[in-house]
N, C-alpha and C. Protein backbone atom coordinates (compact mmCIF):
# COMPACT_ATOMS: atom_id res chain seq x y z
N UNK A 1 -34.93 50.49 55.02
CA UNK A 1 -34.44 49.13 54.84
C UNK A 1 -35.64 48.19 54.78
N UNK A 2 -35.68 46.94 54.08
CA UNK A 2 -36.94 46.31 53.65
C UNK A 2 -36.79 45.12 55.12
N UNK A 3 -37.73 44.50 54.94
CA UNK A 3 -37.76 43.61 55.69
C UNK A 3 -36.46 42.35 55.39
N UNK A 4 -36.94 42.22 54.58
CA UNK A 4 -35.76 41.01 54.10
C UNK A 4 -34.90 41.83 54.35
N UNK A 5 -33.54 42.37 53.83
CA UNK A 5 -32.65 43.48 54.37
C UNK A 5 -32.31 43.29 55.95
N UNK A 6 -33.59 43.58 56.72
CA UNK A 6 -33.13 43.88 58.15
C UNK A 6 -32.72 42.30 58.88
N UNK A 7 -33.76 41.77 58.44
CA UNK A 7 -33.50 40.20 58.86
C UNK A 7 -32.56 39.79 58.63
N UNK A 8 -32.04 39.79 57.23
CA UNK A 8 -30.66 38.94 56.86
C UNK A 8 -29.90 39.73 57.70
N UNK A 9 -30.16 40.84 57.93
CA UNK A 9 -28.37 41.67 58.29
C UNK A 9 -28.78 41.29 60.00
N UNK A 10 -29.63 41.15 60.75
CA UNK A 10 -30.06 40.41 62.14
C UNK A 10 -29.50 38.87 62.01
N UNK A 11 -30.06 38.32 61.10
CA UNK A 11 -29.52 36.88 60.85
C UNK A 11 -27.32 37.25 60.81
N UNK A 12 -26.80 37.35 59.86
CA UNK A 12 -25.87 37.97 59.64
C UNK A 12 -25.00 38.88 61.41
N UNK A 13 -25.52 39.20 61.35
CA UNK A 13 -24.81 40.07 62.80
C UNK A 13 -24.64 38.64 63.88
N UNK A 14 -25.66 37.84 64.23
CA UNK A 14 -25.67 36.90 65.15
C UNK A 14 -24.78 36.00 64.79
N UNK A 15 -24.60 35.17 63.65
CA UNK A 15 -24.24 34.48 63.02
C UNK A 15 -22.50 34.99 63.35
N UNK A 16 -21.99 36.25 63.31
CA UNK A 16 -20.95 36.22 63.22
C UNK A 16 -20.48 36.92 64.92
N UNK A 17 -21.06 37.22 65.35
CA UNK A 17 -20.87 37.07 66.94
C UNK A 17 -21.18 35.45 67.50
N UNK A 18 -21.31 34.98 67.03
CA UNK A 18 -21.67 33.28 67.39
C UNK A 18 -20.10 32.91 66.92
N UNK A 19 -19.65 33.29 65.73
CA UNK A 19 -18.82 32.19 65.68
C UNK A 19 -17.33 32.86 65.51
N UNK A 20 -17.38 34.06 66.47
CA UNK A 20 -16.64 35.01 66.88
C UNK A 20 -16.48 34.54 68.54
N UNK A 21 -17.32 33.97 69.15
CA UNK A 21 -17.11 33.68 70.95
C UNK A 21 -16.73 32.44 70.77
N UNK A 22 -15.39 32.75 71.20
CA UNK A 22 -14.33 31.30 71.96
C UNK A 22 -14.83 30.41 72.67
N UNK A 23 -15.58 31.01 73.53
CA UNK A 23 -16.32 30.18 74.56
C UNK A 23 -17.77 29.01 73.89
N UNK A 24 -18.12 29.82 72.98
CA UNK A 24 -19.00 28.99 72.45
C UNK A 24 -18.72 27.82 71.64
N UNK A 25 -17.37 28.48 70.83
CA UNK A 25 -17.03 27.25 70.22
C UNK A 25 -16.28 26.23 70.98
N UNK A 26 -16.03 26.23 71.86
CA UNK A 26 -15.46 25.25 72.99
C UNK A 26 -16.37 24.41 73.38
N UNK A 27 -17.72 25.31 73.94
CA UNK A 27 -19.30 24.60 74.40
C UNK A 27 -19.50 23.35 73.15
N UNK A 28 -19.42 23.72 71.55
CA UNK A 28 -19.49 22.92 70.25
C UNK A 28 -18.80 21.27 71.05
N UNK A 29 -17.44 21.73 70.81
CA UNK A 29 -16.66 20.50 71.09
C UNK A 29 -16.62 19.32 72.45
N UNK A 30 -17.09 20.45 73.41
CA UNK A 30 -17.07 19.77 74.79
C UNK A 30 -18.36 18.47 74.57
N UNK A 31 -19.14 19.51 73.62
CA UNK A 31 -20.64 18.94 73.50
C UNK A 31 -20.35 17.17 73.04
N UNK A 32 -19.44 17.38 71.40
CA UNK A 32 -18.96 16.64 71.23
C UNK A 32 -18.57 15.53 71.95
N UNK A 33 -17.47 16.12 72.24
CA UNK A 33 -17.05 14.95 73.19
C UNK A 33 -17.59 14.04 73.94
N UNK A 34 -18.63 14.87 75.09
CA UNK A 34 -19.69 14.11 75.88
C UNK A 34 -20.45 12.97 74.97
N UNK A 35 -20.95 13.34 73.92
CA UNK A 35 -21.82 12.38 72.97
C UNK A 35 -20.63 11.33 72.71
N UNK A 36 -19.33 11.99 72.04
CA UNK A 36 -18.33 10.86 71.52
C UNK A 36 -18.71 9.74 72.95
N UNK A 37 -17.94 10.23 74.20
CA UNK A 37 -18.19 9.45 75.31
C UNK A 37 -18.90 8.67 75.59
N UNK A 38 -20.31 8.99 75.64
CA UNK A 38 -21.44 8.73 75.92
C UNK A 38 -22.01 7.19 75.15
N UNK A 39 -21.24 7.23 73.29
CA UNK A 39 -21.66 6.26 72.47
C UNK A 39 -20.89 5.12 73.05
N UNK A 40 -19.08 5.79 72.83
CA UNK A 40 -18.28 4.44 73.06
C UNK A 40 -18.54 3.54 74.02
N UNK A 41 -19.68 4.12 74.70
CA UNK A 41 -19.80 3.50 76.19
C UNK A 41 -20.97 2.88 76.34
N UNK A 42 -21.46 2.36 74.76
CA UNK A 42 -22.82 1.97 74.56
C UNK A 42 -24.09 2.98 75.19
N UNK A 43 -24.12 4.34 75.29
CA UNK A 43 -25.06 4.91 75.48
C UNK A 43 -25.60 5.46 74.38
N UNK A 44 -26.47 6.34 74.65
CA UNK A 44 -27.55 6.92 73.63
C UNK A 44 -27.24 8.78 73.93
N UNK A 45 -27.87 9.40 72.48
CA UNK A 45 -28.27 10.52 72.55
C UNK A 45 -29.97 10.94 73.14
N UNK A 46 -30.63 11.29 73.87
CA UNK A 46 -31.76 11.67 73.70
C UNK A 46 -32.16 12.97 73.53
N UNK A 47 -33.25 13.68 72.87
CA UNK A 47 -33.28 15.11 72.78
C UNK A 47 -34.50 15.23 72.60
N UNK A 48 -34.90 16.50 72.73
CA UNK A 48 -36.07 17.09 73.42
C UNK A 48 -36.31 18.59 72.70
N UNK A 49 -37.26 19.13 72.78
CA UNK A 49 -37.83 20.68 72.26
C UNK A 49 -39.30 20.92 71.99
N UNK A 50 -39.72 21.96 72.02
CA UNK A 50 -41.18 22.02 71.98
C UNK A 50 -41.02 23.04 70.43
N UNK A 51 -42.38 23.07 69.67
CA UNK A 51 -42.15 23.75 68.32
C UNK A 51 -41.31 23.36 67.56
N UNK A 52 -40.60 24.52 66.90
CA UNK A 52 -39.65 24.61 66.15
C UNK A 52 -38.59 23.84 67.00
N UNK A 53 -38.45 23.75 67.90
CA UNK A 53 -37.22 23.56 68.63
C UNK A 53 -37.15 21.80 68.75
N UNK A 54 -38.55 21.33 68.66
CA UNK A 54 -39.10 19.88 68.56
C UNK A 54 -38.83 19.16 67.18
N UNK A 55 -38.74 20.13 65.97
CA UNK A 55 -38.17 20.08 64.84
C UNK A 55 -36.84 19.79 64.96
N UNK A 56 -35.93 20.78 65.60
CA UNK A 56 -34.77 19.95 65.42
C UNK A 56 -34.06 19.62 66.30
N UNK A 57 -34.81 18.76 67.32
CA UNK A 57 -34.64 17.90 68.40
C UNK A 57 -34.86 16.40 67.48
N UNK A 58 -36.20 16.09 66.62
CA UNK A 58 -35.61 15.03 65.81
C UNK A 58 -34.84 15.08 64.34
N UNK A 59 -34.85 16.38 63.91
CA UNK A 59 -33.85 16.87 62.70
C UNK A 59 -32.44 16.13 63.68
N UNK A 60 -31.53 16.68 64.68
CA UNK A 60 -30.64 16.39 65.17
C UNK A 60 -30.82 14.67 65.34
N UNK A 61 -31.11 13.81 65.90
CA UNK A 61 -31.69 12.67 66.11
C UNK A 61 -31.33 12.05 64.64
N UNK A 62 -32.17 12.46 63.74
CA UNK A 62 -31.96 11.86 62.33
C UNK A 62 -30.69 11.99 62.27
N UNK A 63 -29.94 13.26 62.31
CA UNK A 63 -28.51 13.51 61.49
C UNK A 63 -27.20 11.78 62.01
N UNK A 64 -27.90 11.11 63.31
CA UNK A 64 -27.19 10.73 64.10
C UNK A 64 -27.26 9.30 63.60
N UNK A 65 -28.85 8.98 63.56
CA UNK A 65 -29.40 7.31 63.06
C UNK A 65 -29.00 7.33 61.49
N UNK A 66 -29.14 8.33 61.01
CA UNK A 66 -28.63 8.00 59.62
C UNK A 66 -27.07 8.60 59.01
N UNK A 67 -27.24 9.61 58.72
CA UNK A 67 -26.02 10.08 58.44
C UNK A 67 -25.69 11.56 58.64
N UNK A 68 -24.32 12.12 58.27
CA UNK A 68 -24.20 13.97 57.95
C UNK A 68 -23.88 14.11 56.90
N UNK A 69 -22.34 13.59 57.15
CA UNK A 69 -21.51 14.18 56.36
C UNK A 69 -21.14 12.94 55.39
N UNK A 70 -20.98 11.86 55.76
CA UNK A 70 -20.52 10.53 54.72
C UNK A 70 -21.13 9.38 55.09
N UNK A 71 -20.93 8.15 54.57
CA UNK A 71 -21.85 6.90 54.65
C UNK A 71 -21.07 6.57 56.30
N UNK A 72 -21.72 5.73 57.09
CA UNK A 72 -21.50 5.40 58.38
C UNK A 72 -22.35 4.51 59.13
N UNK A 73 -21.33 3.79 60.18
CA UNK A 73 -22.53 3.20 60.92
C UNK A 73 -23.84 3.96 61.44
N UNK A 74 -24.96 3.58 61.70
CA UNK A 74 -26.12 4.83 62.52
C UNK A 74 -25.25 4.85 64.26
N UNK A 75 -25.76 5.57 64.47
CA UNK A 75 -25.76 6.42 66.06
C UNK A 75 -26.28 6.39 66.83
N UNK A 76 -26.95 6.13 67.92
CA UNK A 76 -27.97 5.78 68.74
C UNK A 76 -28.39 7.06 69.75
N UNK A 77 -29.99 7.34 68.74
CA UNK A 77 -30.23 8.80 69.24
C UNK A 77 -32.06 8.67 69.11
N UNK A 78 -32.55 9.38 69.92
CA UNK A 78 -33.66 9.34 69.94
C UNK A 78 -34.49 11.07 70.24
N UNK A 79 -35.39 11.13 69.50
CA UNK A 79 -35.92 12.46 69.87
C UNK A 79 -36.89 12.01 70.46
N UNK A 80 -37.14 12.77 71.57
CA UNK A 80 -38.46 12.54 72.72
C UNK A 80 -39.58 12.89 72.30
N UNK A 81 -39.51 13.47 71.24
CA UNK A 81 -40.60 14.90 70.28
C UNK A 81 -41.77 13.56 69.34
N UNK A 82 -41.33 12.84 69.15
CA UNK A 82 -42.47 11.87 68.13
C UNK A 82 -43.08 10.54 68.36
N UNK A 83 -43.11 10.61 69.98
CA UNK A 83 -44.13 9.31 69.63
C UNK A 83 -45.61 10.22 70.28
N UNK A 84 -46.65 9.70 69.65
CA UNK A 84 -47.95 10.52 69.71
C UNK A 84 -48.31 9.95 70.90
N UNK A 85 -47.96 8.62 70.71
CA UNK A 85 -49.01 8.01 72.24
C UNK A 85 -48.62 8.45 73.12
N UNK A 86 -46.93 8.12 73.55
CA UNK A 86 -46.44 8.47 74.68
C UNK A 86 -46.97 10.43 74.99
N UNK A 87 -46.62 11.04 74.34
CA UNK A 87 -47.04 12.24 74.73
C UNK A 87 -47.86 12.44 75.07
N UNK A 88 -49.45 12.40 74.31
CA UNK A 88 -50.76 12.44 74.58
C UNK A 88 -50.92 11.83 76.13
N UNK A 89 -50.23 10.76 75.88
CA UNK A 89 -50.68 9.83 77.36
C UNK A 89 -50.03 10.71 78.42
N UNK A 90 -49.17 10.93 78.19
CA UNK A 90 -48.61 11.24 79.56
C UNK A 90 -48.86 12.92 79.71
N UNK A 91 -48.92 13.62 78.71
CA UNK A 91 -49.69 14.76 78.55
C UNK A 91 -51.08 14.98 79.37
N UNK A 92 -51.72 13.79 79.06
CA UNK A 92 -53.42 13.57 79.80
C UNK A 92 -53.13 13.51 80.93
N UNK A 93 -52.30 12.31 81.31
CA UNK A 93 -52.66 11.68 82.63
C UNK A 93 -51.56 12.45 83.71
N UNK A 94 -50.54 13.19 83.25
CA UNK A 94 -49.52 14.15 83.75
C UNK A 94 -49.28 15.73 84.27
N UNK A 95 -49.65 15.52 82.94
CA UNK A 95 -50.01 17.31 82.20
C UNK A 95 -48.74 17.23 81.45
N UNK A 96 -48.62 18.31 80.20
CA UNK A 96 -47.74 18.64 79.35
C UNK A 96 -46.19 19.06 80.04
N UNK A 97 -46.19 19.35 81.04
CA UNK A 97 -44.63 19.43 81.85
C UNK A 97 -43.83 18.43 81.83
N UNK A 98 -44.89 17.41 81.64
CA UNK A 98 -44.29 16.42 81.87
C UNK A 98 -43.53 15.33 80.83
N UNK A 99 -44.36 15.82 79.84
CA UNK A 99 -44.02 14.45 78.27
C UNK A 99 -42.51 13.97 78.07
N UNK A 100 -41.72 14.77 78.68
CA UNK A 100 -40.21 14.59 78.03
C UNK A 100 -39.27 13.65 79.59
N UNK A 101 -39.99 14.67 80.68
CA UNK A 101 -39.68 14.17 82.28
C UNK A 101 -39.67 12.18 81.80
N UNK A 102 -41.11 11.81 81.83
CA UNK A 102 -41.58 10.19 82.03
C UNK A 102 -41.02 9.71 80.77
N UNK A 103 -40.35 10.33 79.59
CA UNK A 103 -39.56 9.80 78.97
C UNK A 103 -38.08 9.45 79.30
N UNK A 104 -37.49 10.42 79.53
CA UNK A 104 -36.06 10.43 80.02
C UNK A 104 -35.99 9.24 81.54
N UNK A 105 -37.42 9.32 82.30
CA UNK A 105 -36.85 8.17 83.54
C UNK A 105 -37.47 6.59 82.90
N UNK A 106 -38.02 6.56 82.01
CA UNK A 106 -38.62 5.00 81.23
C UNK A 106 -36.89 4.95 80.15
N UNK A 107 -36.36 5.64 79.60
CA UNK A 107 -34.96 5.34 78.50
C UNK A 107 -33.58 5.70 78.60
N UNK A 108 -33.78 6.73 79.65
CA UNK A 108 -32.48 7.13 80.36
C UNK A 108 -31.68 6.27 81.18
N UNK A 109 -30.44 6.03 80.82
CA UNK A 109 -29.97 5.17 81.81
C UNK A 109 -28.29 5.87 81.97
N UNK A 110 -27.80 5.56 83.07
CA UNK A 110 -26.66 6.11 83.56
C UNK A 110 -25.44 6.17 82.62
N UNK A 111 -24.80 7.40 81.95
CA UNK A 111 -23.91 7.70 80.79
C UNK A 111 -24.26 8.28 79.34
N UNK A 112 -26.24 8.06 79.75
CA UNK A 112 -26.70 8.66 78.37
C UNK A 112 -26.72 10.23 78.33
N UNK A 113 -26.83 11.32 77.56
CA UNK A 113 -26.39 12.57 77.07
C UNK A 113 -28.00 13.04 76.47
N UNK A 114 -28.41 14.07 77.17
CA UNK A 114 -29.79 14.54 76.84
C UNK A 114 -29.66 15.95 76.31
N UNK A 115 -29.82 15.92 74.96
CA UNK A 115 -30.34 17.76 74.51
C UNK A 115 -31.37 18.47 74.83
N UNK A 116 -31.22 18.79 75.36
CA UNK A 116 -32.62 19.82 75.70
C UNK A 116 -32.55 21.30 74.96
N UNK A 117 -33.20 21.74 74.15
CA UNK A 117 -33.28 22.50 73.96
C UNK A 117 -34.73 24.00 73.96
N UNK A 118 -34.01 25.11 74.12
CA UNK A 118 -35.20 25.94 74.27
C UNK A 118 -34.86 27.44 73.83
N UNK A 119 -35.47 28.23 73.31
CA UNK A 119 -34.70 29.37 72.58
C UNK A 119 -35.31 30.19 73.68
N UNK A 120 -36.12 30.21 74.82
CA UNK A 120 -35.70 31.72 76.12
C UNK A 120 -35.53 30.42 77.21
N UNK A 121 -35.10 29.32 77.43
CA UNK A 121 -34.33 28.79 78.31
C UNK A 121 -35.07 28.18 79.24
N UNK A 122 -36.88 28.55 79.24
CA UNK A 122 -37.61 29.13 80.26
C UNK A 122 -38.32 27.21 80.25
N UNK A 123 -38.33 26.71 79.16
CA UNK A 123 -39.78 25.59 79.06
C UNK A 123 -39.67 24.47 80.22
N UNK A 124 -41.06 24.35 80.11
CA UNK A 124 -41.00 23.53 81.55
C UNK A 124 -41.08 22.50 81.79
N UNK A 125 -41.25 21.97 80.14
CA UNK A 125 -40.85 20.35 79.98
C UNK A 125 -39.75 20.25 80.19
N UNK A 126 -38.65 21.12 79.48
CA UNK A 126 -37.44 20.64 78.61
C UNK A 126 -36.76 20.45 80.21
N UNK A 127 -36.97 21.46 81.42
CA UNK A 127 -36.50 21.52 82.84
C UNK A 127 -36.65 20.71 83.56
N UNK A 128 -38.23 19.93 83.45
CA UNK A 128 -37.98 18.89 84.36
C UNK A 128 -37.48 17.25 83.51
N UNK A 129 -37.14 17.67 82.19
CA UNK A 129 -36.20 16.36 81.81
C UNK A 129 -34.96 16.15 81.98
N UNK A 130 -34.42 17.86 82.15
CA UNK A 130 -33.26 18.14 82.61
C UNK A 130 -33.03 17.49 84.46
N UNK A 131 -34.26 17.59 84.83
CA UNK A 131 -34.31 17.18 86.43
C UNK A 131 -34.28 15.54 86.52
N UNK A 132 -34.95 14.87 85.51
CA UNK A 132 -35.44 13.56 85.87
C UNK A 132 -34.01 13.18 85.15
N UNK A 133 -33.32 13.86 84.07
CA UNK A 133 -31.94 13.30 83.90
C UNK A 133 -30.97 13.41 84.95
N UNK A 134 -30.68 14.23 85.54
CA UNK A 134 -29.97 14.28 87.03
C UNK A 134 -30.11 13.40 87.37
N UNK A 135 -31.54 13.37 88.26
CA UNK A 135 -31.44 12.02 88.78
C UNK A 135 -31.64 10.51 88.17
N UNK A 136 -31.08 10.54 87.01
CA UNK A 136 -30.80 9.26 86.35
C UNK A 136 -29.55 9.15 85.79
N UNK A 137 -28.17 10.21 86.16
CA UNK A 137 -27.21 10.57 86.01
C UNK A 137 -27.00 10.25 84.34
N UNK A 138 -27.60 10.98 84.14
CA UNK A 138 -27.24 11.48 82.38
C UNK A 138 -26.53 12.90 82.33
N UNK A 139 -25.83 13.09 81.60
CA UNK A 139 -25.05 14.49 81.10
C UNK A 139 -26.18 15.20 80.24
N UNK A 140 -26.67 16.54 80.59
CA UNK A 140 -27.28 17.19 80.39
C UNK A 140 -26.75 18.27 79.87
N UNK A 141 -26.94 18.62 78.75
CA UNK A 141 -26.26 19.92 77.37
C UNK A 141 -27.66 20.47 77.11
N UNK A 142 -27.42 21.65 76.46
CA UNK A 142 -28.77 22.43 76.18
C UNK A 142 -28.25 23.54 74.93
N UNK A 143 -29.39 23.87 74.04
CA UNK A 143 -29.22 24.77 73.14
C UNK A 143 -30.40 26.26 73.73
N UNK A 144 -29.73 26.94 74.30
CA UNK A 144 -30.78 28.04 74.25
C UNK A 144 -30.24 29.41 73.90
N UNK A 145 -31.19 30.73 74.11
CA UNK A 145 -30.88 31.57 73.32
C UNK A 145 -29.96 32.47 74.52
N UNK A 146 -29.44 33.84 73.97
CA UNK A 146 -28.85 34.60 74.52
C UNK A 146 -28.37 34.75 76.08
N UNK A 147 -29.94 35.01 76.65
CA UNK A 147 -30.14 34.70 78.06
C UNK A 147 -29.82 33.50 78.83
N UNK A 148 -29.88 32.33 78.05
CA UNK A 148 -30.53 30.96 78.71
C UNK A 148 -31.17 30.62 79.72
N UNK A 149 -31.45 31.64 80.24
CA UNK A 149 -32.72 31.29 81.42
C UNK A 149 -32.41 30.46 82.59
N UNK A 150 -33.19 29.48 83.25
CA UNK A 150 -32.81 28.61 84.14
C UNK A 150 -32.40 27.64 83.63
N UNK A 151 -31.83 27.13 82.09
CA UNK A 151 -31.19 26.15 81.60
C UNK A 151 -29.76 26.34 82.18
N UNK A 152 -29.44 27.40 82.51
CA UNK A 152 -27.78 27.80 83.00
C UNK A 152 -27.48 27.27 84.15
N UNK A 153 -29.08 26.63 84.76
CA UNK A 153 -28.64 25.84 86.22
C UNK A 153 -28.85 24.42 86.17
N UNK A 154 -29.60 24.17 85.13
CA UNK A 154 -29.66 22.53 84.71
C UNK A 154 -28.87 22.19 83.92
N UNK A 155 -27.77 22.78 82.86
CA UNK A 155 -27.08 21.83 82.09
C UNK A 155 -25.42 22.00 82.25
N UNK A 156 -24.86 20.68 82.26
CA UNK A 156 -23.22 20.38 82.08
C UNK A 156 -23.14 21.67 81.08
N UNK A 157 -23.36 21.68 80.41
CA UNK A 157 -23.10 22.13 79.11
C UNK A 157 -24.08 23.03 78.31
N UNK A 158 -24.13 24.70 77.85
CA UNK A 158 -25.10 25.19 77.48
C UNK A 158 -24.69 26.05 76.39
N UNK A 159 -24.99 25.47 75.26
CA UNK A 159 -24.76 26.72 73.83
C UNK A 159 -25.89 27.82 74.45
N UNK A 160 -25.29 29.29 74.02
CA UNK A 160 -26.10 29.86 73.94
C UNK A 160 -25.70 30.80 72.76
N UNK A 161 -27.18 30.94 71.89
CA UNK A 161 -26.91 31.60 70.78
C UNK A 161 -26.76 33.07 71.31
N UNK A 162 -26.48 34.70 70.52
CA UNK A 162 -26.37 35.47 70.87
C UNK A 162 -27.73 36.15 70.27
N UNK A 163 -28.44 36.02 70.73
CA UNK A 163 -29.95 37.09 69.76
C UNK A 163 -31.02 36.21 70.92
N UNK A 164 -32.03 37.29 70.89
CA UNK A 164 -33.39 37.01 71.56
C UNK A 164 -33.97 36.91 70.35
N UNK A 165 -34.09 36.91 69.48
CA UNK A 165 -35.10 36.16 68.14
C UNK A 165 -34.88 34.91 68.50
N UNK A 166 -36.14 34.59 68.53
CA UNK A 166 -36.56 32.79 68.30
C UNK A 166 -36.16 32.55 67.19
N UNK A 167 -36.65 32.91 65.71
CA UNK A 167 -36.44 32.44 64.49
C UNK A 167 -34.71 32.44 64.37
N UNK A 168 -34.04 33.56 64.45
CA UNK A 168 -32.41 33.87 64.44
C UNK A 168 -31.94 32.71 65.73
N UNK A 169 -32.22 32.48 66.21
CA UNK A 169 -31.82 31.45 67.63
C UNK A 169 -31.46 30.23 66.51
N UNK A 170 -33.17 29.72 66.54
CA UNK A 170 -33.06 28.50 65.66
C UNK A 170 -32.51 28.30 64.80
N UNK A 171 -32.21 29.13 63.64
CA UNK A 171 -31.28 28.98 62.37
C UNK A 171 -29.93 28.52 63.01
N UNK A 172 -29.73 29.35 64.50
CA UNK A 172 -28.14 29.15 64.33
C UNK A 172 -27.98 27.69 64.96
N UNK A 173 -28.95 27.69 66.15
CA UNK A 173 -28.98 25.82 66.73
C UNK A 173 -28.90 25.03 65.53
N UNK A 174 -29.41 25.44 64.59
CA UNK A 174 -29.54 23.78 63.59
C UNK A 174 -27.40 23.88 63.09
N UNK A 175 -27.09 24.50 63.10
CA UNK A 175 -25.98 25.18 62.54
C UNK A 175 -24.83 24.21 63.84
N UNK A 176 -24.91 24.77 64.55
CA UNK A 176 -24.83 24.27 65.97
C UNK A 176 -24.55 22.41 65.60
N UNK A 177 -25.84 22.28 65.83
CA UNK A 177 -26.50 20.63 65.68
C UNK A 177 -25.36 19.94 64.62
N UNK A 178 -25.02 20.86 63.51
CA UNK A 178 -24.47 20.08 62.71
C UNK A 178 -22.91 20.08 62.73
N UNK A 179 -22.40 21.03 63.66
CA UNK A 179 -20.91 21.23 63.75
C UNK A 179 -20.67 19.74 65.02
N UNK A 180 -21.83 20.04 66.01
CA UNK A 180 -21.56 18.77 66.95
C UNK A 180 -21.66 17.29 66.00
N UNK A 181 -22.80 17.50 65.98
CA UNK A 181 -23.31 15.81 64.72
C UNK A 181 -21.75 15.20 64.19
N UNK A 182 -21.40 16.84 63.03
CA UNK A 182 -20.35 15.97 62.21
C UNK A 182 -19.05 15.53 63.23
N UNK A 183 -18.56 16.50 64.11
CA UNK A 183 -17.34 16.17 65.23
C UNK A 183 -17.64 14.64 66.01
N UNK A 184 -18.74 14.53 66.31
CA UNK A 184 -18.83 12.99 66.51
C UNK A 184 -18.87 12.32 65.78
N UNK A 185 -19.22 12.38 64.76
CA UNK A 185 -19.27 11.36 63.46
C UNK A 185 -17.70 10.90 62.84
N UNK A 186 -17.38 12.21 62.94
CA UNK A 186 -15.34 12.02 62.70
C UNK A 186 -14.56 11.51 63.42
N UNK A 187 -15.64 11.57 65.17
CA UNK A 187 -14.35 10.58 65.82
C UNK A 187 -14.87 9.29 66.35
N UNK A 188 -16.04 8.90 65.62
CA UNK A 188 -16.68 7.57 65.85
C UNK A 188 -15.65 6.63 64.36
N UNK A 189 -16.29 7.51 63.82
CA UNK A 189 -16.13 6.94 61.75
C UNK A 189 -14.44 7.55 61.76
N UNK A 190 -13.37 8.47 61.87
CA UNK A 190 -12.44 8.66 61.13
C UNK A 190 -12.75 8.83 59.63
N UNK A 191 -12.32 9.83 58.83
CA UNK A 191 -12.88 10.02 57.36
C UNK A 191 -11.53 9.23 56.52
N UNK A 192 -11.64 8.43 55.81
CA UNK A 192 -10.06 8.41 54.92
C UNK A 192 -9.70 9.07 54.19
């Protein structure tokens, strides 16, 4: 079997054990909801990821300020992943555990909804933003992989994909990202 071959049919196998668990697709909607909640109530999305996973921590973010599925008001969402200063700075003067932590307690405020995401569950930013959101009583959801690691003790709410591939993880989070995105978008906007 070629490479391409094995991957797609790895991609393919996950993909349909993902959207084969009841439970996960429940995790989708609950997710939903919390965000639906979270807006009507003048709060914010914030989200978080390191790498690839920092990709679509503001990929998700965008889908929200601008659009998904049809024209709409924007959404109020922020990825923790792009401001240079803030990171660097607080990176320097912190250390890197920290970049997402001194974000979430400077923008977090009580009712806002934080993604954290991490494909082995393990990162040690994404944990202590999950911590500094606690104690700033934000609802805490997470995208991680199979295992989820110690994300299973920090979040309300935890997709977990079914595969230990990072790359197969991520394909399916963005997948993920967009089943939540559009379910809030339908019950913010209503489609006619």
């Amino acid at each position: 079997m070629s490479f391409i071959d094995a991957y797609l049919d790895e991609t393919l196998q996950a993909t349909q054990a993902f959207c084969g668990d009841a439970k996960q697709r429940q995790v989708l909607a609950d997710m939903a909801d919390a965000i639906t909640a979270s807006l009507r109530g003048g709060g914010k999305l914030l989200t978080c990821g390191n790498g690839g996973s920092a990709g679509d921590a503001q990929h998700i973010a965008g889908e929200f300020v601008s659009r998904l599925m049809y024209d709409r008001a924007p959404l109020a969402a922020i990825a923790l992943t792009t401001d240079t200063s803030v990171l660097t700075a607080a990176g320097n003067d912190y250390g890197f555990d920290r970049v997402f932590e001194r974000q979430v307690l400077a923008l977090g405020q009580p009712g806002d909804v934080l993604l954290g995401i991490s494909t082995s569950g393990t990162s040690a930013n994404v944990l202590r933003a999950f911590a500094a959101g606690r104690d700033k009583r934000l609802r805490c959801i997470g995208f991680a992989g199979a295992q989820g690691g110690p994300m299973t003790e920090h979040c309300d709410l935890l997709l977990q994909v079914p595969s230990a591939r990072t790359p197969v993880i991520q394909q399916l989070h963005i997948v993920a990202a967009h089943v939540v995105c559009a379910l809030v978008e339908r019950a913010m906007f209503p489609p006619e």
